[in-house]
PDB file of N, CA and C in Angstrom:
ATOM      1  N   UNK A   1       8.084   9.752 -14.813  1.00  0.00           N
ATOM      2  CA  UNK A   1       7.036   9.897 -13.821  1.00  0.00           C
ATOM      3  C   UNK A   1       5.858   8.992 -14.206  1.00  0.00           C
ATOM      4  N   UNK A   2       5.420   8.509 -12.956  1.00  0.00           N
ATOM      5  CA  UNK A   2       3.787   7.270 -13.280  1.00  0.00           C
ATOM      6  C   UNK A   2       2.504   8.431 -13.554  1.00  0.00           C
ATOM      7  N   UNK A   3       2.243   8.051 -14.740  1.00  0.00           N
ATOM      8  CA  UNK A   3       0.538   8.488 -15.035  1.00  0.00           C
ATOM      9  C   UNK A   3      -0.378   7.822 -13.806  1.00  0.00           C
ATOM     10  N   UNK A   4      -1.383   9.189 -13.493  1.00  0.00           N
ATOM     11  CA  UNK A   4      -2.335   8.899 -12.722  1.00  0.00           C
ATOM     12  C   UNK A   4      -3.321   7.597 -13.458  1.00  0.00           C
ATOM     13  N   UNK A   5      -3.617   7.071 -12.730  1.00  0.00           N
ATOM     14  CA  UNK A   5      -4.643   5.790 -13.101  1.00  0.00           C
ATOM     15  C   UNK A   5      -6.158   6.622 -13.320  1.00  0.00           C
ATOM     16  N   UNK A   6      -6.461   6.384 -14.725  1.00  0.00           N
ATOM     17  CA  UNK A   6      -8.043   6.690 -14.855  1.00  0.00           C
ATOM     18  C   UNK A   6      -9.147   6.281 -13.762  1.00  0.00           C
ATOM     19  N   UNK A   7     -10.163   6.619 -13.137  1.00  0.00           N
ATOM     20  CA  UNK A   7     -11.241   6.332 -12.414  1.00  0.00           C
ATOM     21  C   UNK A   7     -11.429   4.613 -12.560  1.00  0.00           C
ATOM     22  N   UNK A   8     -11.760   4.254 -13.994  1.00  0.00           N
ATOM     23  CA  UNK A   8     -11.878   3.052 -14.122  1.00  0.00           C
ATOM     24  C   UNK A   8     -10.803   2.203 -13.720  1.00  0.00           C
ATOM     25  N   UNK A   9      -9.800   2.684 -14.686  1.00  0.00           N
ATOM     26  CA  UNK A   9      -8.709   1.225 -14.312  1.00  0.00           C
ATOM     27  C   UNK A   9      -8.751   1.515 -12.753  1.00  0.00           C
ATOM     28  N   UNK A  10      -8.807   2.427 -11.931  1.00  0.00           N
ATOM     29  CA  UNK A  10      -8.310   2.412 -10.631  1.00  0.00           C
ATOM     30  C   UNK A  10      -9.354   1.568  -9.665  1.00  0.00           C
ATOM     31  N   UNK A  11     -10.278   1.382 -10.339  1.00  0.00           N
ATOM     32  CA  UNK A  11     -11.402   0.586  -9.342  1.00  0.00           C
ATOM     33  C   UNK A  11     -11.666  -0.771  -9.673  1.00  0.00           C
ATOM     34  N   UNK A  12     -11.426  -0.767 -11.425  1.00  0.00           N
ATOM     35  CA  UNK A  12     -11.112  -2.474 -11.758  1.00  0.00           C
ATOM     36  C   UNK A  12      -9.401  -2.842 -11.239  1.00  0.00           C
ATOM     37  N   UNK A  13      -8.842  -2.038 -10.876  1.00  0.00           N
ATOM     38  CA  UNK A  13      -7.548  -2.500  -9.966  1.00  0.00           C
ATOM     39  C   UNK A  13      -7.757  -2.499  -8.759  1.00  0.00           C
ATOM     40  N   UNK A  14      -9.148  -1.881  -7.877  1.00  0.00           N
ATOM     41  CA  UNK A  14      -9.017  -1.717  -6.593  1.00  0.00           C
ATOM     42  C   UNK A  14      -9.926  -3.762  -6.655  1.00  0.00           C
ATOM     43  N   UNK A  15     -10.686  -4.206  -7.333  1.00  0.00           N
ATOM     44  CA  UNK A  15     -11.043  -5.426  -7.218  1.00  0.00           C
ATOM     45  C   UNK A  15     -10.128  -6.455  -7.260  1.00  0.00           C
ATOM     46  N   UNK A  16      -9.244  -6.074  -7.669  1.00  0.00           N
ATOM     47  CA  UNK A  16      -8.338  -7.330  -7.668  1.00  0.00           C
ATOM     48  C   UNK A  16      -7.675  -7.510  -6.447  1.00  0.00           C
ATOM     49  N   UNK A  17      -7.813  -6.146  -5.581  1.00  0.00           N
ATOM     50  CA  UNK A  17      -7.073  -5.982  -4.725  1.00  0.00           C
ATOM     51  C   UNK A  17      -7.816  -6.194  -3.267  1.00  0.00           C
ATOM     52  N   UNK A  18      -6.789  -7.233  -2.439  1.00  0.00           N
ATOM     53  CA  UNK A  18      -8.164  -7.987  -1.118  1.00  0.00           C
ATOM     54  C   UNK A  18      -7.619  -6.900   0.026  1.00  0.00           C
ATOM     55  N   UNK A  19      -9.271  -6.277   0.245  1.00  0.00           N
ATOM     56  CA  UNK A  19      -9.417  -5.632   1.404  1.00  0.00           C
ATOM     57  C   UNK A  19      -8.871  -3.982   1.166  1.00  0.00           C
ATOM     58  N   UNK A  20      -7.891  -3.699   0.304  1.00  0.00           N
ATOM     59  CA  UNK A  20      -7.884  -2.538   0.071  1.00  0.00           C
ATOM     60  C   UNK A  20      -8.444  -1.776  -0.536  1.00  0.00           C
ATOM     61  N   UNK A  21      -9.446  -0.475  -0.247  1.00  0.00           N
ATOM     62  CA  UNK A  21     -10.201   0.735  -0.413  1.00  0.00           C
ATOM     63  C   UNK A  21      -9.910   2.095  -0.927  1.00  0.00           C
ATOM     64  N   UNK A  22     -10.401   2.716  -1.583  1.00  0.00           N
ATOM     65  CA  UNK A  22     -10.190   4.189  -2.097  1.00  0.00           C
ATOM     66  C   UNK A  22     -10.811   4.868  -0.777  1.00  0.00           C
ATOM     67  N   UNK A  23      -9.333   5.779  -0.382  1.00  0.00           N
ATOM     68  CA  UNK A  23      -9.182   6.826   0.557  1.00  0.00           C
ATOM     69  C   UNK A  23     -10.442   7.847   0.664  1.00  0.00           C
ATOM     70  N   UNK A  24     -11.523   8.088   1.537  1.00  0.00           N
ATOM     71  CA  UNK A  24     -12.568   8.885   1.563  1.00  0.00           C
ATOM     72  C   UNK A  24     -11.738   9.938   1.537  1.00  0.00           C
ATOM     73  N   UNK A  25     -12.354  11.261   0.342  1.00  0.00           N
ATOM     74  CA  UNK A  25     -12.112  12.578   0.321  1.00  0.00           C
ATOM     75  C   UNK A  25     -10.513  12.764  -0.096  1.00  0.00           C
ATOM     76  N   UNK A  26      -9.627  11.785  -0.845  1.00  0.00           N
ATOM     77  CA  UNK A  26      -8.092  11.578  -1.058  1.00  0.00           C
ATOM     78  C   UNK A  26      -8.158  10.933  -1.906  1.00  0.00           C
ATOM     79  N   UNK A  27      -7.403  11.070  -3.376  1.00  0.00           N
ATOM     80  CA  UNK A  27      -6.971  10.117  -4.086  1.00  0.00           C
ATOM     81  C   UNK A  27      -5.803   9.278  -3.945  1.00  0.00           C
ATOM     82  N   UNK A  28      -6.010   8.298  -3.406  1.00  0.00           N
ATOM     83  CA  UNK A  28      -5.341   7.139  -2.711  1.00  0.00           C
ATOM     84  C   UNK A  28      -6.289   5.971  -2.277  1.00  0.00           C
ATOM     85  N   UNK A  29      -5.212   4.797  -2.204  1.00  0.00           N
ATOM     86  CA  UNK A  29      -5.882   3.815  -1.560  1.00  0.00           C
ATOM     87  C   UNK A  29      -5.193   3.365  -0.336  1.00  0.00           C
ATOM     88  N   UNK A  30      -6.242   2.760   0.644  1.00  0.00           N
ATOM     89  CA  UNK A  30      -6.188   2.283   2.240  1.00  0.00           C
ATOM     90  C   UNK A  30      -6.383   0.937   2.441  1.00  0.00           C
ATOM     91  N   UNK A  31      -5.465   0.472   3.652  1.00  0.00           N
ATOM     92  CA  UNK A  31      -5.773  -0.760   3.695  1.00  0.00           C
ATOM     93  C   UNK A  31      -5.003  -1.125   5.678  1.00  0.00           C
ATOM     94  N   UNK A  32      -5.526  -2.136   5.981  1.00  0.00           N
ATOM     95  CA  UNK A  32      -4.863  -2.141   7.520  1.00  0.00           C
ATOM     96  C   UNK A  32      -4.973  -3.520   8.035  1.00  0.00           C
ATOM     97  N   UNK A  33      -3.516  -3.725   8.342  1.00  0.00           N
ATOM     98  CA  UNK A  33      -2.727  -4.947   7.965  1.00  0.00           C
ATOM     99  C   UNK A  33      -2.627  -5.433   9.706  1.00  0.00           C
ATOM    100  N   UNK A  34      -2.837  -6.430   9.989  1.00  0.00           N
ATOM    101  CA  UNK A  34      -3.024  -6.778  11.184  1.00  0.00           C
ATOM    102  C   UNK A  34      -2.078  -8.370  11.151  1.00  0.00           C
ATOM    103  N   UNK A  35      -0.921  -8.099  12.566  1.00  0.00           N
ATOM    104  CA  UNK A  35      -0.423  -9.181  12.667  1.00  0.00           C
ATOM    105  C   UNK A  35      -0.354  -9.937  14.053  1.00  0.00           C
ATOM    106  N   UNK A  36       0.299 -11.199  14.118  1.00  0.00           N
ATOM    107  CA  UNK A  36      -0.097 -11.809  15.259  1.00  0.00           C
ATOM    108  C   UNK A  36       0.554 -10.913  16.432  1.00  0.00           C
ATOM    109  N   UNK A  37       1.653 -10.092  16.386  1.00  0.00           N
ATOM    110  CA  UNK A  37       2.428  -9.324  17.520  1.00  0.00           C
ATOM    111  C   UNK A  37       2.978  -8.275  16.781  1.00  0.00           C
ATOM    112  N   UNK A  38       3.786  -7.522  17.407  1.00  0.00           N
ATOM    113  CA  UNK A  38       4.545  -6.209  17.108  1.00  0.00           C
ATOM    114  C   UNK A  38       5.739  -6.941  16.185  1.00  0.00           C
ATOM    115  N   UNK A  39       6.456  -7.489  16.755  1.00  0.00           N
ATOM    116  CA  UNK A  39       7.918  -8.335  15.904  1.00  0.00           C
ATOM    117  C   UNK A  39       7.153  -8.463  14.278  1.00  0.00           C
ATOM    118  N   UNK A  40       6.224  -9.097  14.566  1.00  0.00           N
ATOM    119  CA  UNK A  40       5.667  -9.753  13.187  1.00  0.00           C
ATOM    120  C   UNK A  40       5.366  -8.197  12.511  1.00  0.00           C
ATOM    121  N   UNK A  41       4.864  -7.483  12.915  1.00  0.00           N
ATOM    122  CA  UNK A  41       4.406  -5.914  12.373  1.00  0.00           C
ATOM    123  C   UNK A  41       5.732  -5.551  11.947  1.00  0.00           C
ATOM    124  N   UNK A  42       6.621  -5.236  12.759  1.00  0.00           N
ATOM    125  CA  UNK A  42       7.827  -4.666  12.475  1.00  0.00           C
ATOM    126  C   UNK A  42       8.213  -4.871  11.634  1.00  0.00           C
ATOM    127  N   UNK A  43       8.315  -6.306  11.310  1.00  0.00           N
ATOM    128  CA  UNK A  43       9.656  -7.094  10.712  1.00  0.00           C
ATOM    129  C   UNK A  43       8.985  -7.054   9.240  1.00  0.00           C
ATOM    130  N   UNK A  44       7.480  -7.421   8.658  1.00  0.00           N
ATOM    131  CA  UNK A  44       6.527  -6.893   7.818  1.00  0.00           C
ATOM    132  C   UNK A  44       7.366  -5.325   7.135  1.00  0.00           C
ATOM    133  N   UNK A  45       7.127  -4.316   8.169  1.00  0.00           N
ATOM    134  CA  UNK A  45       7.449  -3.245   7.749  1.00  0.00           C
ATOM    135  C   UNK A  45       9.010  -2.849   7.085  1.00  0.00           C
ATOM    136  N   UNK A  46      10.262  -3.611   7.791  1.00  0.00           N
ATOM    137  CA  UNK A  46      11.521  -3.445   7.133  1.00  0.00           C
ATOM    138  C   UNK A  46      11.483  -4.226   6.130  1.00  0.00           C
ATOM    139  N   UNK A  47      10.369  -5.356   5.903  1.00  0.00           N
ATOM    140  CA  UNK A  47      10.995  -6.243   4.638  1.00  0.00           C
ATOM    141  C   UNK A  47      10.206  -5.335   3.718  1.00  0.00           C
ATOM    142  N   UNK A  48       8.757  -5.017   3.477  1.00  0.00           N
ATOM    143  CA  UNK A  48       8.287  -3.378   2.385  1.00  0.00           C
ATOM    144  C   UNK A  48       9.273  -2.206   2.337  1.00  0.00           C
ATOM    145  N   UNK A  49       9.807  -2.183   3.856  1.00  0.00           N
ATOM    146  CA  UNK A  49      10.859  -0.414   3.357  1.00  0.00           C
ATOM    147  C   UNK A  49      11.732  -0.707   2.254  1.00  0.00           C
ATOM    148  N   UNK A  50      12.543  -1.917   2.345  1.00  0.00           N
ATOM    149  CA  UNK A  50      13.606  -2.566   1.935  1.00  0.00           C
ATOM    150  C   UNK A  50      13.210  -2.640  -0.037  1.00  0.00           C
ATOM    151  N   UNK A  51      11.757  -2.977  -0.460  1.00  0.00           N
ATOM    152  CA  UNK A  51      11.065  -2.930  -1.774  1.00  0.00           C
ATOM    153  C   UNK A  51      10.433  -1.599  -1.992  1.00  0.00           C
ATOM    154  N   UNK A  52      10.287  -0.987  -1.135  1.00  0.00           N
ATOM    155  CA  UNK A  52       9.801   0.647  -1.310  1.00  0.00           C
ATOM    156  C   UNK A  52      10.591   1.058  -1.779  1.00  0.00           C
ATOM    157  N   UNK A  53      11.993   1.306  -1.168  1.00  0.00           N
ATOM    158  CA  UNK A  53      13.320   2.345  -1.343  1.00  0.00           C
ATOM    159  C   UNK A  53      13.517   1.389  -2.898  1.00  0.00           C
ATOM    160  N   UNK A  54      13.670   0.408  -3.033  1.00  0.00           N
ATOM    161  CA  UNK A  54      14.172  -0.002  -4.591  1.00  0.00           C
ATOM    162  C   UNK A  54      13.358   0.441  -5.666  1.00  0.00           C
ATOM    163  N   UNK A  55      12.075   0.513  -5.322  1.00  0.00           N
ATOM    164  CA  UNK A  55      10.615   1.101  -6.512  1.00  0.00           C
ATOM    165  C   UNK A  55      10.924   3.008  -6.480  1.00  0.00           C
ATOM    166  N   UNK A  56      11.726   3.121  -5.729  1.00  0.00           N
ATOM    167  CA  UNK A  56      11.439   4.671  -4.869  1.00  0.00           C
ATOM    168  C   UNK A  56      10.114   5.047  -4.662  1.00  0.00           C
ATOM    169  N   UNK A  57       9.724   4.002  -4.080  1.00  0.00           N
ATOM    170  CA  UNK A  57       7.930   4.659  -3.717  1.00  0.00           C
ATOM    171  C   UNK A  57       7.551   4.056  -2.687  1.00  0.00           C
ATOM    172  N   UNK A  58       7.454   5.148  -1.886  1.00  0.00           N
ATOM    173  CA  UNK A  58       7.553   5.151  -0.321  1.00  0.00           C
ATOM    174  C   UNK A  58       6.060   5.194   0.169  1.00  0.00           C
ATOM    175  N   UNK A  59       5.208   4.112   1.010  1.00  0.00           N
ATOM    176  CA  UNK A  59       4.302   4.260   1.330  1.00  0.00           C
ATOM    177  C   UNK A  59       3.896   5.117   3.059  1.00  0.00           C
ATOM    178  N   UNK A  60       3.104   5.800   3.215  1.00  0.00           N
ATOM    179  CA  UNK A  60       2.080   6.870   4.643  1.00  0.00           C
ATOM    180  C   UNK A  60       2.058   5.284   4.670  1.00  0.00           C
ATOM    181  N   UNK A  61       2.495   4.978   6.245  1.00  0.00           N
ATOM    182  CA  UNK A  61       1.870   3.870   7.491  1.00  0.00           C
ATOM    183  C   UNK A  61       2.236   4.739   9.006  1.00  0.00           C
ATOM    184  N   UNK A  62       1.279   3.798   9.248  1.00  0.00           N
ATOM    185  CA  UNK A  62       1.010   4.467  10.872  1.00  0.00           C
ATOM    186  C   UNK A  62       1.531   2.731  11.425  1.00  0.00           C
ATOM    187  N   UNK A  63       1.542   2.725  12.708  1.00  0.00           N
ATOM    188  CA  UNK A  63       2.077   1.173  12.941  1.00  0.00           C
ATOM    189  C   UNK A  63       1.744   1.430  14.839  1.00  0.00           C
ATOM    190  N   UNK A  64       0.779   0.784  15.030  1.00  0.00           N
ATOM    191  CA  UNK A  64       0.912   0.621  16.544  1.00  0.00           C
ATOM    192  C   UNK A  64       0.527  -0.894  16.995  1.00  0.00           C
ATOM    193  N   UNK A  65       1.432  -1.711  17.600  1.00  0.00           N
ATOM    194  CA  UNK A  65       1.582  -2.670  17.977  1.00  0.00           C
ATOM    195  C   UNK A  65       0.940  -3.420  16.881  1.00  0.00           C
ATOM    196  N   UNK A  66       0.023  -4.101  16.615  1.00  0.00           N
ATOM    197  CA  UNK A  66       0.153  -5.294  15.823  1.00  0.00           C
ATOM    198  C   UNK A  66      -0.586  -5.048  14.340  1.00  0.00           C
ATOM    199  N   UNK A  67      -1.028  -3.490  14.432  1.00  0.00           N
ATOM    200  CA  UNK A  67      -1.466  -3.297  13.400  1.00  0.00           C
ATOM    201  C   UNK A  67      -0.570  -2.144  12.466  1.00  0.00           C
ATOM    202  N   UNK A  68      -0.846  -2.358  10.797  1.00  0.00           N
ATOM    203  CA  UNK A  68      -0.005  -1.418  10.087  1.00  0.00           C
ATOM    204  C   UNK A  68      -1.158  -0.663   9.392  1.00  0.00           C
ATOM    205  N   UNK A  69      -1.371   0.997   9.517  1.00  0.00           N
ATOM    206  CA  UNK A  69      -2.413   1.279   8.501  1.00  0.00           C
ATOM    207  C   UNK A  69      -1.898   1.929   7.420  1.00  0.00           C
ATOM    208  N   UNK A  70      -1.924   1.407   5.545  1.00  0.00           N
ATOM    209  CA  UNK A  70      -1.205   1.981   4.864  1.00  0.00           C
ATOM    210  C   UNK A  70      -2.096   3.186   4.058  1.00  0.00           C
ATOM    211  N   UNK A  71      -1.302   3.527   3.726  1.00  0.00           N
ATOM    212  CA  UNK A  71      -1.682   4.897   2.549  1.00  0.00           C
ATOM    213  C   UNK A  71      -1.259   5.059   1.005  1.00  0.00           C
ATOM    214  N   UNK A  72      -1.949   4.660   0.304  1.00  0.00           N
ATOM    215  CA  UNK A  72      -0.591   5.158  -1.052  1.00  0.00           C
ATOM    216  C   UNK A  72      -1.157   5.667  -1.752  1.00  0.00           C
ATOM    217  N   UNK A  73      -0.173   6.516  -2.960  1.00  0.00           N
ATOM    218  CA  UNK A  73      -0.426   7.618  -3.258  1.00  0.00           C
ATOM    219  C   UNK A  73       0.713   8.018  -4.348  1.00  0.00           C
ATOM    220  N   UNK A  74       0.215   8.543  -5.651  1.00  0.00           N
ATOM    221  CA  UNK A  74       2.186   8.773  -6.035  1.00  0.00           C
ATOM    222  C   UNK A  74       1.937   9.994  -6.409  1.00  0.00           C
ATOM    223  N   UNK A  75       2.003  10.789  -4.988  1.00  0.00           N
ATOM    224  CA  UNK A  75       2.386  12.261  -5.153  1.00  0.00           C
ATOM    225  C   UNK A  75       2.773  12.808  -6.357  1.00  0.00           C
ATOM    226  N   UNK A  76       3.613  13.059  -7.029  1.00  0.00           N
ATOM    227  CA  UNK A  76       4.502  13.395  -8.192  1.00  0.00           C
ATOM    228  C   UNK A  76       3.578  13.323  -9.069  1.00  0.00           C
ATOM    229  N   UNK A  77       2.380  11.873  -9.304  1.00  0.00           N
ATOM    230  CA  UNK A  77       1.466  12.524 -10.491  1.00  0.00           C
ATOM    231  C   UNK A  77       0.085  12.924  -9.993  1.00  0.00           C
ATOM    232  N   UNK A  78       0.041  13.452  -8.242  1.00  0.00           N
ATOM    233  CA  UNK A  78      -1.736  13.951  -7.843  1.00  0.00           C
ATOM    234  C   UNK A  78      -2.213  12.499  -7.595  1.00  0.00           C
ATOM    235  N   UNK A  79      -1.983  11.677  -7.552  1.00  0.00           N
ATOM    236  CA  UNK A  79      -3.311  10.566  -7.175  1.00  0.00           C
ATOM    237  C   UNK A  79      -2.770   8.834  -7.337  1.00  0.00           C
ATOM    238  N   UNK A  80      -3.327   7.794  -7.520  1.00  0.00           N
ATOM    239  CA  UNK A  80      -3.115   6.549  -7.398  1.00  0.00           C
ATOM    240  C   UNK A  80      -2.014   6.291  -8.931  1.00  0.00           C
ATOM    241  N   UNK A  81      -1.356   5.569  -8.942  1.00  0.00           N
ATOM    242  CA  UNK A  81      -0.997   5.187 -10.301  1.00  0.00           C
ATOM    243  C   UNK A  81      -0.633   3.672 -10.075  1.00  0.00           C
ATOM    244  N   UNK A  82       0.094   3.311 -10.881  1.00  0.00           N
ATOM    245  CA  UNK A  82       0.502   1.974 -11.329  1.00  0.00           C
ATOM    246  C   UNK A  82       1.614   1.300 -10.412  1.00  0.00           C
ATOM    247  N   UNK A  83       2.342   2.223  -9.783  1.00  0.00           N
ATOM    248  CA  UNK A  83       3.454   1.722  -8.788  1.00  0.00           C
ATOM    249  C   UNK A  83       2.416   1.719  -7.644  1.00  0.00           C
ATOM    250  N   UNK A  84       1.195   2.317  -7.080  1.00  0.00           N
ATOM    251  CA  UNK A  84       0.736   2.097  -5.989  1.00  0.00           C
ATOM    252  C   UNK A  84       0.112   0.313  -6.170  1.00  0.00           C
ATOM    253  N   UNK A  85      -0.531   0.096  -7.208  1.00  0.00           N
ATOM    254  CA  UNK A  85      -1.285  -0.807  -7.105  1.00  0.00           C
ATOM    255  C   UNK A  85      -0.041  -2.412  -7.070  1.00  0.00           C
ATOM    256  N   UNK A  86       1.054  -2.013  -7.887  1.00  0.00           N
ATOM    257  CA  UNK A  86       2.154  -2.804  -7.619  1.00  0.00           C
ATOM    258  C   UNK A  86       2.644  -3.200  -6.170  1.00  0.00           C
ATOM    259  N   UNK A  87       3.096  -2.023  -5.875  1.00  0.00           N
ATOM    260  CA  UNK A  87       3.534  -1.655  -4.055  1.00  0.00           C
ATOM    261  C   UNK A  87       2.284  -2.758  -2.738  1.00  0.00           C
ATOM    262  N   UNK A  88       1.224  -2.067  -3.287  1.00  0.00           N
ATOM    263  CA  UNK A  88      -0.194  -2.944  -2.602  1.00  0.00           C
ATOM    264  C   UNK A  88      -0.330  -4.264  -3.265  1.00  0.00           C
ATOM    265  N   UNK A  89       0.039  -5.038  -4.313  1.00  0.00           N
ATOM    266  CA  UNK A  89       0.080  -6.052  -4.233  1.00  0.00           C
ATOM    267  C   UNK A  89       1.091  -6.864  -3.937  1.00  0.00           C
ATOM    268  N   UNK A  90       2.538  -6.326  -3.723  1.00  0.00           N
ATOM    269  CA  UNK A  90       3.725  -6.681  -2.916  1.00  0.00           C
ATOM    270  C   UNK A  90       3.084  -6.809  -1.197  1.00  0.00           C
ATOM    271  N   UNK A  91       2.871  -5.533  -0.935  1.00  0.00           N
ATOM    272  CA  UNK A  91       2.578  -5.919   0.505  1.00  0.00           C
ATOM    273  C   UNK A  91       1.808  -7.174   1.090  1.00  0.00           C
ATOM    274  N   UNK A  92       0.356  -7.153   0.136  1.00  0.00           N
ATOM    275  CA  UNK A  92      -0.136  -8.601   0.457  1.00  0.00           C
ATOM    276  C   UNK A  92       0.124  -9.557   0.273  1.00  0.00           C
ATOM    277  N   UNK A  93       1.332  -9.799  -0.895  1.00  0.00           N
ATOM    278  CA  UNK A  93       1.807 -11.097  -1.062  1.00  0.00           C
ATOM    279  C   UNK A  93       2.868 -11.267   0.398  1.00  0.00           C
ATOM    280  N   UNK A  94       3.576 -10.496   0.670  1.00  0.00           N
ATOM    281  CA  UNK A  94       4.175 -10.529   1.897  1.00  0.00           C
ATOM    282  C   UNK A  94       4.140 -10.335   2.981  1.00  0.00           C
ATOM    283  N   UNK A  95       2.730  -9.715   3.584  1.00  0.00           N
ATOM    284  CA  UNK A  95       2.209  -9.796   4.513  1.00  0.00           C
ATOM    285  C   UNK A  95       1.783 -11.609   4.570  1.00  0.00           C
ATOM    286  N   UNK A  96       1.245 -11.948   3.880  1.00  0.00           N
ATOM    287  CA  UNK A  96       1.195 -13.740   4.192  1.00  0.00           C
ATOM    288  C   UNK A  96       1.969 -14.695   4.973  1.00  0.00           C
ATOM    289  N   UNK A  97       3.611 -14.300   4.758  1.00  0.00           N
ATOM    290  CA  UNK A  97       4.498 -14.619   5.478  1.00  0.00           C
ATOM    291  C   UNK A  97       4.588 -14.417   6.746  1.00  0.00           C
ATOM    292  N   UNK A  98       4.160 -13.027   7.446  1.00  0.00           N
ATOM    293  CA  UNK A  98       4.231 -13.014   8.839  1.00  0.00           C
ATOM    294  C   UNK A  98       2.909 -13.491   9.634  1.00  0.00           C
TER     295      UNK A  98
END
């Protein structure tokens, strides 16, 4: 199981990280991913499910037409850990592509 991320490391990890935020009133971080159309959203979203299911760490998104809003979180240890900040820097490297 991933250790929760201390306060610190979690906020000197939230800087490295572009545009994504600590969840008001939730330990988690947020972020909302905007693409040129739905296809591009979609197709975004099966290529992360596809690296989620291999990490087994499944990210909260909401998805309506061209936008994705994510959530993460690693339940199992209460709050942010080390696979979230991994997971969130996968997504933005591959969100670039669409």
């Amino acid at each position: 199981m991933a250790n929760k991320l201390s306060v610190k490391t979690r906020n000197e990890s939230l800087l490295r990280l572009r545009g994504w935020k600590k969840t008001r009133g939730r330990d988690s971080i947020e972020k909302e991913f905007i693409f040129k159309d739905f296809i591009s959203a979609f197709s975004w979203m099966t290529n992360i499910s596809l690296l989620a299911e291999k990490m087994d760490h499944h990210p909260e998104w909401f998805n309506v037409y061209n936008k994705v809003s994510v959530t993460l979180s690693t339940h199992d240890a209460g709050g942010i850990t080390q696979l979230d900040i991994k997971l969130a820097t996968a997504m933005d490297r591959s969100a670039k592509k669409y």
